[in-house]
N, C-alpha and C. Protein backbone atom coordinates (compact mmCIF):
# COMPACT_ATOMS: atom_id res chain seq x y z
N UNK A 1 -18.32 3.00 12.72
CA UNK A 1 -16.98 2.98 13.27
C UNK A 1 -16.32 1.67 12.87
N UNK A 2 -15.19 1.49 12.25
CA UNK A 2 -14.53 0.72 12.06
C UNK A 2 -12.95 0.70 13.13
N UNK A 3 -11.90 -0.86 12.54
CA UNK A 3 -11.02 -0.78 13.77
C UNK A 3 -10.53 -1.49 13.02
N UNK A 4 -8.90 -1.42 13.69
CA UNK A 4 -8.15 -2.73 12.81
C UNK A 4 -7.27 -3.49 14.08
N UNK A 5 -6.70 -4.25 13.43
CA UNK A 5 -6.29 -5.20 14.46
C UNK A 5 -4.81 -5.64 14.05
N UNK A 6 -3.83 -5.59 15.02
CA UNK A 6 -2.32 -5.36 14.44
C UNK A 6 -1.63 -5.65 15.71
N UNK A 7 -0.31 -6.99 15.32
CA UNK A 7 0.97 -6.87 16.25
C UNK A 7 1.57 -6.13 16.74
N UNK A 8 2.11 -5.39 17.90
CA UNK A 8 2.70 -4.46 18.00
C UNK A 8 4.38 -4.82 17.91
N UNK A 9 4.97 -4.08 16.88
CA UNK A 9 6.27 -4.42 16.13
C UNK A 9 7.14 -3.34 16.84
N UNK A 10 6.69 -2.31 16.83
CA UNK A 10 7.47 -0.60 16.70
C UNK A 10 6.72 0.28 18.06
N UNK A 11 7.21 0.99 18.58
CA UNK A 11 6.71 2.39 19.07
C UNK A 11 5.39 2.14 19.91
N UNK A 12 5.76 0.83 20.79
CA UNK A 12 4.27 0.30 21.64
C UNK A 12 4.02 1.98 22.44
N UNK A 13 2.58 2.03 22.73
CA UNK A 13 1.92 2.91 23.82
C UNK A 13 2.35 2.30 24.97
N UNK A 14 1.57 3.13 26.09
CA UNK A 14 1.69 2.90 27.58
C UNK A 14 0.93 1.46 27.44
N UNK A 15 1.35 0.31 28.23
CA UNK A 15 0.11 -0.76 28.56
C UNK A 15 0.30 -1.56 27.38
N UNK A 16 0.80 -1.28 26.35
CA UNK A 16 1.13 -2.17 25.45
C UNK A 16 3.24 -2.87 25.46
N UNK A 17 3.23 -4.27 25.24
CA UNK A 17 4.43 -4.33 25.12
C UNK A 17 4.63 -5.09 23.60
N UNK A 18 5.63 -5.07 22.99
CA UNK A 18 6.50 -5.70 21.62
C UNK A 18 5.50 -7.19 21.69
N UNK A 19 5.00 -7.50 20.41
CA UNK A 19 4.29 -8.28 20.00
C UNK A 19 3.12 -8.69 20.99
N UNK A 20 2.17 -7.84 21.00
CA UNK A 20 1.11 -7.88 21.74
C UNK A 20 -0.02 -7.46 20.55
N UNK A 21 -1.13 -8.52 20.68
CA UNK A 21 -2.10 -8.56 19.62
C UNK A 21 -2.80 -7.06 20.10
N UNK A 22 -3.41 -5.81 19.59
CA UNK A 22 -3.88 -4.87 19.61
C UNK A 22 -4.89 -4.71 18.52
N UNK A 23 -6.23 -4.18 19.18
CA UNK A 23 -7.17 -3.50 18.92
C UNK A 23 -7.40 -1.95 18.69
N UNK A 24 -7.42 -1.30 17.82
CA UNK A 24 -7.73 -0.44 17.90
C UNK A 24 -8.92 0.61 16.42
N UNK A 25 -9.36 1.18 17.30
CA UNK A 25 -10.76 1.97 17.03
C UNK A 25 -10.56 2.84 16.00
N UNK A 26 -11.12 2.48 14.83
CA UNK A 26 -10.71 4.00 14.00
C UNK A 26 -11.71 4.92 13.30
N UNK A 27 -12.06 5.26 12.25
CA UNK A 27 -13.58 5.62 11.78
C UNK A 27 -12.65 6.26 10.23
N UNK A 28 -12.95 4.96 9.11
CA UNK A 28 -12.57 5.06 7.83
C UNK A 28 -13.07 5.87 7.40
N UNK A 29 -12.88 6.63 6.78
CA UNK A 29 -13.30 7.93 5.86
C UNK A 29 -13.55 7.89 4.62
N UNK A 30 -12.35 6.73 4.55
CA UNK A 30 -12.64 6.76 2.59
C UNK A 30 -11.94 5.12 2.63
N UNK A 31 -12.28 4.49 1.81
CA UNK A 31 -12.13 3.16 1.43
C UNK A 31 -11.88 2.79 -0.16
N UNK A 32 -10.99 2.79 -1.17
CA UNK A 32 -10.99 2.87 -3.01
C UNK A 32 -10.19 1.32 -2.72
N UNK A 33 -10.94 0.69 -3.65
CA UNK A 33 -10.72 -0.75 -4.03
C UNK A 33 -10.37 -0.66 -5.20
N UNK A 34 -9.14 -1.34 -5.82
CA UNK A 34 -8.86 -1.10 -6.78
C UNK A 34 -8.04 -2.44 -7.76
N UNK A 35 -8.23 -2.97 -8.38
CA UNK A 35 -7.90 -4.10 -8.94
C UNK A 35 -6.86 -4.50 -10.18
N UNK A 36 -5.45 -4.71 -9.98
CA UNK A 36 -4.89 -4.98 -10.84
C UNK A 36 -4.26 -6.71 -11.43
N UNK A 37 -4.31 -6.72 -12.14
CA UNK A 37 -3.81 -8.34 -12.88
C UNK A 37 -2.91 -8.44 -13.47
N UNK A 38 -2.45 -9.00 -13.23
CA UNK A 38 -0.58 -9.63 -13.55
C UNK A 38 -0.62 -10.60 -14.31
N UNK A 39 -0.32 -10.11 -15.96
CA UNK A 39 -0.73 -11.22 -17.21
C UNK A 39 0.41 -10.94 -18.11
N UNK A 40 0.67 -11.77 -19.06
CA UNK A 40 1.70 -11.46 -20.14
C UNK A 40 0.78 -11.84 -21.54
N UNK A 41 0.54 -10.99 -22.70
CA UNK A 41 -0.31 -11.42 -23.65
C UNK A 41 0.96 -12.13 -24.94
N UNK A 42 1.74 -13.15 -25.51
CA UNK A 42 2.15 -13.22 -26.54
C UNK A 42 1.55 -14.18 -27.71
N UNK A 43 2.12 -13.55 -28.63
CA UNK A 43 1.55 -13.92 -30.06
C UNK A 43 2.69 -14.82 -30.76
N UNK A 44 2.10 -15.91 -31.08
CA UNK A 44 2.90 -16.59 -31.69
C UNK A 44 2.92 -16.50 -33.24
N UNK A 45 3.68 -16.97 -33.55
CA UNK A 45 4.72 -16.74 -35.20
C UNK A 45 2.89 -16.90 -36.21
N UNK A 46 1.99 -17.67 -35.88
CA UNK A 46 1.19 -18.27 -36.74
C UNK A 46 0.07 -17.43 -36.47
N UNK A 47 0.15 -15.97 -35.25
CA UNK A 47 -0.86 -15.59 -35.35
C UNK A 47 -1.89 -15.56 -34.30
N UNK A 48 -1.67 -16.63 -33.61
CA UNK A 48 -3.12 -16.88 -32.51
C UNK A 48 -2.16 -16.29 -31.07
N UNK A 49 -3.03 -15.74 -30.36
CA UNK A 49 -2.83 -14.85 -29.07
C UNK A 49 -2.74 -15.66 -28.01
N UNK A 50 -2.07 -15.72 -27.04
CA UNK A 50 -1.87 -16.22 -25.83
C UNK A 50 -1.62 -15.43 -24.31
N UNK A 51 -2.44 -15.65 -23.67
CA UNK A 51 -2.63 -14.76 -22.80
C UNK A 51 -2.45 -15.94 -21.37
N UNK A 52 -1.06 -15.72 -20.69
CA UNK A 52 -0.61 -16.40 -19.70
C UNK A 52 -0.92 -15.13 -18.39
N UNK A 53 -2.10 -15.60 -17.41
CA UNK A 53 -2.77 -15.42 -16.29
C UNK A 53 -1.58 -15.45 -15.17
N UNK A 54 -1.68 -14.37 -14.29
CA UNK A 54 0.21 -14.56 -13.05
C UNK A 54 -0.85 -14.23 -12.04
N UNK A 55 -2.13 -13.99 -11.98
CA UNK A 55 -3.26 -13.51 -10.53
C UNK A 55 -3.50 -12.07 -10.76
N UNK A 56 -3.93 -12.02 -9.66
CA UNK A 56 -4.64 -10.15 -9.59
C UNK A 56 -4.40 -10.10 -8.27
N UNK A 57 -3.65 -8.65 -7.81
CA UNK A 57 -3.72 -7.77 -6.36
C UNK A 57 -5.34 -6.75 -6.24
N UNK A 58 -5.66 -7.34 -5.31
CA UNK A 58 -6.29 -6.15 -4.71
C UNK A 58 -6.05 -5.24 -4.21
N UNK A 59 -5.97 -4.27 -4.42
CA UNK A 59 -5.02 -2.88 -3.27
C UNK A 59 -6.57 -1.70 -2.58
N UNK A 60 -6.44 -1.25 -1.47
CA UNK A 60 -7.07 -0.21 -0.96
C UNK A 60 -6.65 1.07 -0.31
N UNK A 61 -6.96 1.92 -0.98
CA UNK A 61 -6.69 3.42 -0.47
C UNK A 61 -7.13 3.32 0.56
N UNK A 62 -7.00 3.86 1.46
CA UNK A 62 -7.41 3.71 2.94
C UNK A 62 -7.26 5.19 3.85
N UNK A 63 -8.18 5.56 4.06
CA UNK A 63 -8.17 7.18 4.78
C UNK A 63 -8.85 6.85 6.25
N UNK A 64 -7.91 7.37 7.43
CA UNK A 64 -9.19 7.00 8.76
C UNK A 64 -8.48 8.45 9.12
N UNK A 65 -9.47 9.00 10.34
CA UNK A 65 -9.80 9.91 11.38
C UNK A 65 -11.08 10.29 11.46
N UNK A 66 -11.07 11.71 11.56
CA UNK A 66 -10.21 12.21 12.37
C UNK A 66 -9.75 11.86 13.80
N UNK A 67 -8.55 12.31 14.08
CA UNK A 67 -7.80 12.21 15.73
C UNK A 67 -7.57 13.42 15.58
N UNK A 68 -6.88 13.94 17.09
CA UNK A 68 -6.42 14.60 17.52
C UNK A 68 -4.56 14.44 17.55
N UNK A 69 -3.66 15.34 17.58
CA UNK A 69 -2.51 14.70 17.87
C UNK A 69 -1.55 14.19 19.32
N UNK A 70 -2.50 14.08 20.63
CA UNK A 70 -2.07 13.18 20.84
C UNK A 70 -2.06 11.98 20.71
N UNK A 71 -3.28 11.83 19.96
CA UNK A 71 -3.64 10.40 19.65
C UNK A 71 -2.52 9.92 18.08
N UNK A 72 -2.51 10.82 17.82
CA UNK A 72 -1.21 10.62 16.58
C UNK A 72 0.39 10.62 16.80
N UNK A 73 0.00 11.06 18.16
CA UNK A 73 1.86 10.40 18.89
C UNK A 73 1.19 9.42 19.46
N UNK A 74 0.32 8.73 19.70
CA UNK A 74 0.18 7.77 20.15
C UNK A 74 -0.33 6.12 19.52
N UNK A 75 -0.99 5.90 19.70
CA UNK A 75 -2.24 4.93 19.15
C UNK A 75 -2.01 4.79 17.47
N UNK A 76 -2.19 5.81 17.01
CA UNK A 76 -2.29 5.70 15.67
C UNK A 76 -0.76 5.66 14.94
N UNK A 77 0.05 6.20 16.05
CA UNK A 77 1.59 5.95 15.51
C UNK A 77 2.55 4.43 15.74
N UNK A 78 1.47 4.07 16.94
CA UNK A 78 1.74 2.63 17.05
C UNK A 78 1.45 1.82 15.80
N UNK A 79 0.37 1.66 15.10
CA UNK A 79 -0.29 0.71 14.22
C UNK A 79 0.72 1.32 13.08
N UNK A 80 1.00 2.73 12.54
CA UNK A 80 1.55 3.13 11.57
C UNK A 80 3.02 2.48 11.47
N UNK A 81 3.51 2.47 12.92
CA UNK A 81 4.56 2.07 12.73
C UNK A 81 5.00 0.28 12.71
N UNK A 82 3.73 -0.37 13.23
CA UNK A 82 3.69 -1.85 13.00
C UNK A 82 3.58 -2.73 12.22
N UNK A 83 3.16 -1.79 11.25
CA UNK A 83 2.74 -2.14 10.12
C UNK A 83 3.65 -1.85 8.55
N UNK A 84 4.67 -0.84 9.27
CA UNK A 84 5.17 -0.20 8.07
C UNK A 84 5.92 -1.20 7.24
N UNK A 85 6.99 -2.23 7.37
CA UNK A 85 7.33 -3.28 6.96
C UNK A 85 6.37 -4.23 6.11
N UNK A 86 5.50 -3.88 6.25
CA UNK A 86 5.00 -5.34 5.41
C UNK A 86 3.94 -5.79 6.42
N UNK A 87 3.76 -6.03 7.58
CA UNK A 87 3.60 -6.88 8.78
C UNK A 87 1.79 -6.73 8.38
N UNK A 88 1.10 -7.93 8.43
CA UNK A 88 -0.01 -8.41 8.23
C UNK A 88 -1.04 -7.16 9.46
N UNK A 89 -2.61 -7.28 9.21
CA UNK A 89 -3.10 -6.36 9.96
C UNK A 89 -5.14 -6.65 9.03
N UNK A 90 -5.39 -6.91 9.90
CA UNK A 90 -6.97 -7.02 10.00
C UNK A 90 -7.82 -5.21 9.99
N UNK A 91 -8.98 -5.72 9.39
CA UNK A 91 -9.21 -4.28 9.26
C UNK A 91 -10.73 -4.31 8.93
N UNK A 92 -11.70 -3.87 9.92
CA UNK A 92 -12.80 -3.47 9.91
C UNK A 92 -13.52 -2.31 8.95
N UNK A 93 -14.03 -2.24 7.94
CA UNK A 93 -13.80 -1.14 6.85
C UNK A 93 -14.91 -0.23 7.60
N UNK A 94 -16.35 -1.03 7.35
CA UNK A 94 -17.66 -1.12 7.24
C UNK A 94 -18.11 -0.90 8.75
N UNK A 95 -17.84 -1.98 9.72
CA UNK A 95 -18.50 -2.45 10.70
C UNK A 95 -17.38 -3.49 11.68
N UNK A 96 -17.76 -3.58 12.78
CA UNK A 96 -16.41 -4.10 13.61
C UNK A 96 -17.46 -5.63 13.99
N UNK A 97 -17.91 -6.47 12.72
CA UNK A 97 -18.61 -7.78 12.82
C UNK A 97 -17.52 -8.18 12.35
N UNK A 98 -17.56 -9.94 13.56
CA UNK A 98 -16.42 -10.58 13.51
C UNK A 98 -16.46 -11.83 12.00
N UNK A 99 -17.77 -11.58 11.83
CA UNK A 99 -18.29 -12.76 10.13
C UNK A 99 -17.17 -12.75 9.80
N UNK A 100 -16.87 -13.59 8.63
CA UNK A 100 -16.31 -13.98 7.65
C UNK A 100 -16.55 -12.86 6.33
N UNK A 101 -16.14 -12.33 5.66
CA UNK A 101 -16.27 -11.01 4.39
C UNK A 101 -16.56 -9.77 5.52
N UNK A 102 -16.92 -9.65 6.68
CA UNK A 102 -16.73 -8.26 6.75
C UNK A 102 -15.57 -7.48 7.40
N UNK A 103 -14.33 -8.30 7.22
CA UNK A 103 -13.02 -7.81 7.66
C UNK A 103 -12.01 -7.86 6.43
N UNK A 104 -11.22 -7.20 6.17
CA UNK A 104 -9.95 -7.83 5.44
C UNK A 104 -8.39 -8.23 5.98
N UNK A 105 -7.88 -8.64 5.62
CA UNK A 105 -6.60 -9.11 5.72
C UNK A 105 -5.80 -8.69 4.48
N UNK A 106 -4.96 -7.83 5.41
CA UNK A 106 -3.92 -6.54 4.88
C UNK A 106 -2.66 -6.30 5.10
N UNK A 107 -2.09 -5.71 4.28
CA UNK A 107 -0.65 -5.68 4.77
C UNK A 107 -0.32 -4.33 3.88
N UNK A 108 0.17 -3.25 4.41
CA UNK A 108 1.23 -2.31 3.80
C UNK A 108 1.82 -2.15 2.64
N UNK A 109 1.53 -1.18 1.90
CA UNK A 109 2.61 -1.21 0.42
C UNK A 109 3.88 -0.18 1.09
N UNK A 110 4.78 -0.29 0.00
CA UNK A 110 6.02 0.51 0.90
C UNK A 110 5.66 1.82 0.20
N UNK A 111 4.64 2.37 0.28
CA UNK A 111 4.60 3.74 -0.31
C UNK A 111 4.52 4.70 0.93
N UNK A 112 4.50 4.17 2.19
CA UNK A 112 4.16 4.94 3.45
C UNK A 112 3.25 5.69 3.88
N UNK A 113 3.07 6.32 4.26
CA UNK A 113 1.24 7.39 4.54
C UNK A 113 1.37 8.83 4.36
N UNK A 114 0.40 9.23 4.47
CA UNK A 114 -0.10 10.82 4.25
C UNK A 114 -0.75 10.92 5.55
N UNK A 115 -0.19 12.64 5.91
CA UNK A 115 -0.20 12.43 7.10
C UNK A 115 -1.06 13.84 6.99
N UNK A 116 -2.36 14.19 7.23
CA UNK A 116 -2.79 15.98 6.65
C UNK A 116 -3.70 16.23 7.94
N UNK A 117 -3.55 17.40 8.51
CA UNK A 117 -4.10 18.15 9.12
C UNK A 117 -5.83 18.61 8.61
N UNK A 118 -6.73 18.78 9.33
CA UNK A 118 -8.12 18.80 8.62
C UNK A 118 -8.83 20.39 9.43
N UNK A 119 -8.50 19.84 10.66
CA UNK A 119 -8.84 21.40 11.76
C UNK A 119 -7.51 21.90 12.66
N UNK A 120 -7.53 22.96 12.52
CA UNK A 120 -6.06 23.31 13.77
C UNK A 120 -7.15 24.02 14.54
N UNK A 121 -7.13 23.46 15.87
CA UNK A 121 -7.47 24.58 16.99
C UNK A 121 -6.26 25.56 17.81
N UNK A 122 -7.41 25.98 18.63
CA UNK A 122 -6.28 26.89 19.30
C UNK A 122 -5.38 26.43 20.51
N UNK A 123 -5.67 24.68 20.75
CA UNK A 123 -4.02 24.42 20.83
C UNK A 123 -3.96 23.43 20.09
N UNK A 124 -2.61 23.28 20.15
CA UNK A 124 -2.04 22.23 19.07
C UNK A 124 -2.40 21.06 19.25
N UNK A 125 -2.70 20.10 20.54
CA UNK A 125 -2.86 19.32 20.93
C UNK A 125 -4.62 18.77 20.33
N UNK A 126 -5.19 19.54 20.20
CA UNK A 126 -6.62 19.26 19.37
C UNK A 126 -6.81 19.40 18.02
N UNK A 127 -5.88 19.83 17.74
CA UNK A 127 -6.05 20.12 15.77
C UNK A 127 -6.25 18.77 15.79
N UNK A 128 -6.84 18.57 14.21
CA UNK A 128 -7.49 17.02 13.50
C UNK A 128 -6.88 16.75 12.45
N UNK A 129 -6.51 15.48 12.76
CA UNK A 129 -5.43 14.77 11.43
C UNK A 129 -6.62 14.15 11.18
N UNK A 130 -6.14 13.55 9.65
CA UNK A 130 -6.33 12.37 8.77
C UNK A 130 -4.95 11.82 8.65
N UNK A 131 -5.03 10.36 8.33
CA UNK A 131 -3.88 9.55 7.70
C UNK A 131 -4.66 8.74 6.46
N UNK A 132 -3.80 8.69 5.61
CA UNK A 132 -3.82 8.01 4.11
C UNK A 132 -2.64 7.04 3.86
N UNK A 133 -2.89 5.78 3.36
CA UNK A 133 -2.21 4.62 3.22
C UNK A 133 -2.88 3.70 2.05
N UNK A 134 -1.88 3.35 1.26
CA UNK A 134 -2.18 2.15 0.19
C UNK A 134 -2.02 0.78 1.02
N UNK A 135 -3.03 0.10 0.76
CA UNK A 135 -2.64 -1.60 1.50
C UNK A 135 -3.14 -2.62 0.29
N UNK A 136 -2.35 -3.68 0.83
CA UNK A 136 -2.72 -5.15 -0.55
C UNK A 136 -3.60 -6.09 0.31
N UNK A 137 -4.56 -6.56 -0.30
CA UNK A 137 -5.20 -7.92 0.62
C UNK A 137 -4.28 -9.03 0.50
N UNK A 138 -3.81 -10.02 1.29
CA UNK A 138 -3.31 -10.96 1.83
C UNK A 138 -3.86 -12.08 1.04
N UNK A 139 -3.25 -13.53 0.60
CA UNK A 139 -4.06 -14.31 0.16
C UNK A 139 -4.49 -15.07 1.30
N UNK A 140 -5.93 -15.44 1.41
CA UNK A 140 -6.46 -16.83 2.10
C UNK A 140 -5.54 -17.86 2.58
C-alpha cells in the first residue's frame, strides 16, 4: 500500500479545510519512470560536435486504485483537484517508509488524468475506478 501526501488547494472533504497538510492512502498499480534530457547538439564550421547539457526531467506514469465512487467524489477528488495546477505532492510508490529515497517529490504535468472504470456493480456507488496521471519529480 502506498499514499501520498498533498495541500489541500481545491474541493476539501468533510474534516478537511483549504491548506491543510493531508494524508492519504492509495495502492499504486502501475508506476513507468521515464527519462528525458534537455540538450542542444551543434557543429561548428571546422567540424567538431558540441553538445550543450540544459538537465534531464524525470516524469512518472502513475496509476492508483482501485476505489469505489464515493471515494472518487471524495478523497481522491480532493488530491486530484490539489494538485491539478502544478502544486507540489509527496508520494509513497513502494511502501509508506518515511527514509530518505523511498518517497518522491512530485508535482502534476498539465496533461490531467484518466479517469476508467475497472468493475461496475449493481449499484453505482461500488463500481471500481482507476485514475491515471503523468507527474515530474521536483528538484532537491
Amino acid at each position: 500500500m502506498g499514499k501520498v501526501a498533498y495541500t489541500v488547494k481545491r474541493s476539501p472533504v468533510f474534516g478537511h479545510d483549504l491548506d491543510d497538510a493531508v494524508e492519504l492512502d492509495i495502492e499504486f498499480r502501475d508506476a513507468i519512470r521515464s527519462r528525458a534530457v534537455r540538450k542542444e547538439v551543434h557543429r561548428a564550421s571546422g567540424g567538431i560536435t558540441e553538445t550543450i547539457y540544459y538537465g534531464a526531467d524525470t516524469s512518472w506514469e502513475l496509476v492508483f486504485g482501485p476505489f469505489n465512487t464515493e471515494q472518487m467524489n471524495g478523497a481522491v477528488k480532493e488530491f486530484l483537484d490539489s494538485t491539478a495546477e502544478g502544486e507540489e505532492f509527496r508520494a509513497w510508490i513502494y511502501d509508506e517508509d518515511d527514509s530518505p529515497g523511498t518517497y518522491l517529490d512530485l508535482r502534476r504535468t498539465n496533461t490531467g488524468y484518466t479517469f476508467a472504470r475497472i468493475r461496475t456493480a449493481s449499484l453505482r456507488v461500488n463500481d471500481e475506478h482507476t485514475v491515471s496521471f503523468t507527474a515530474i519529480e521536483t528538484e532537491p
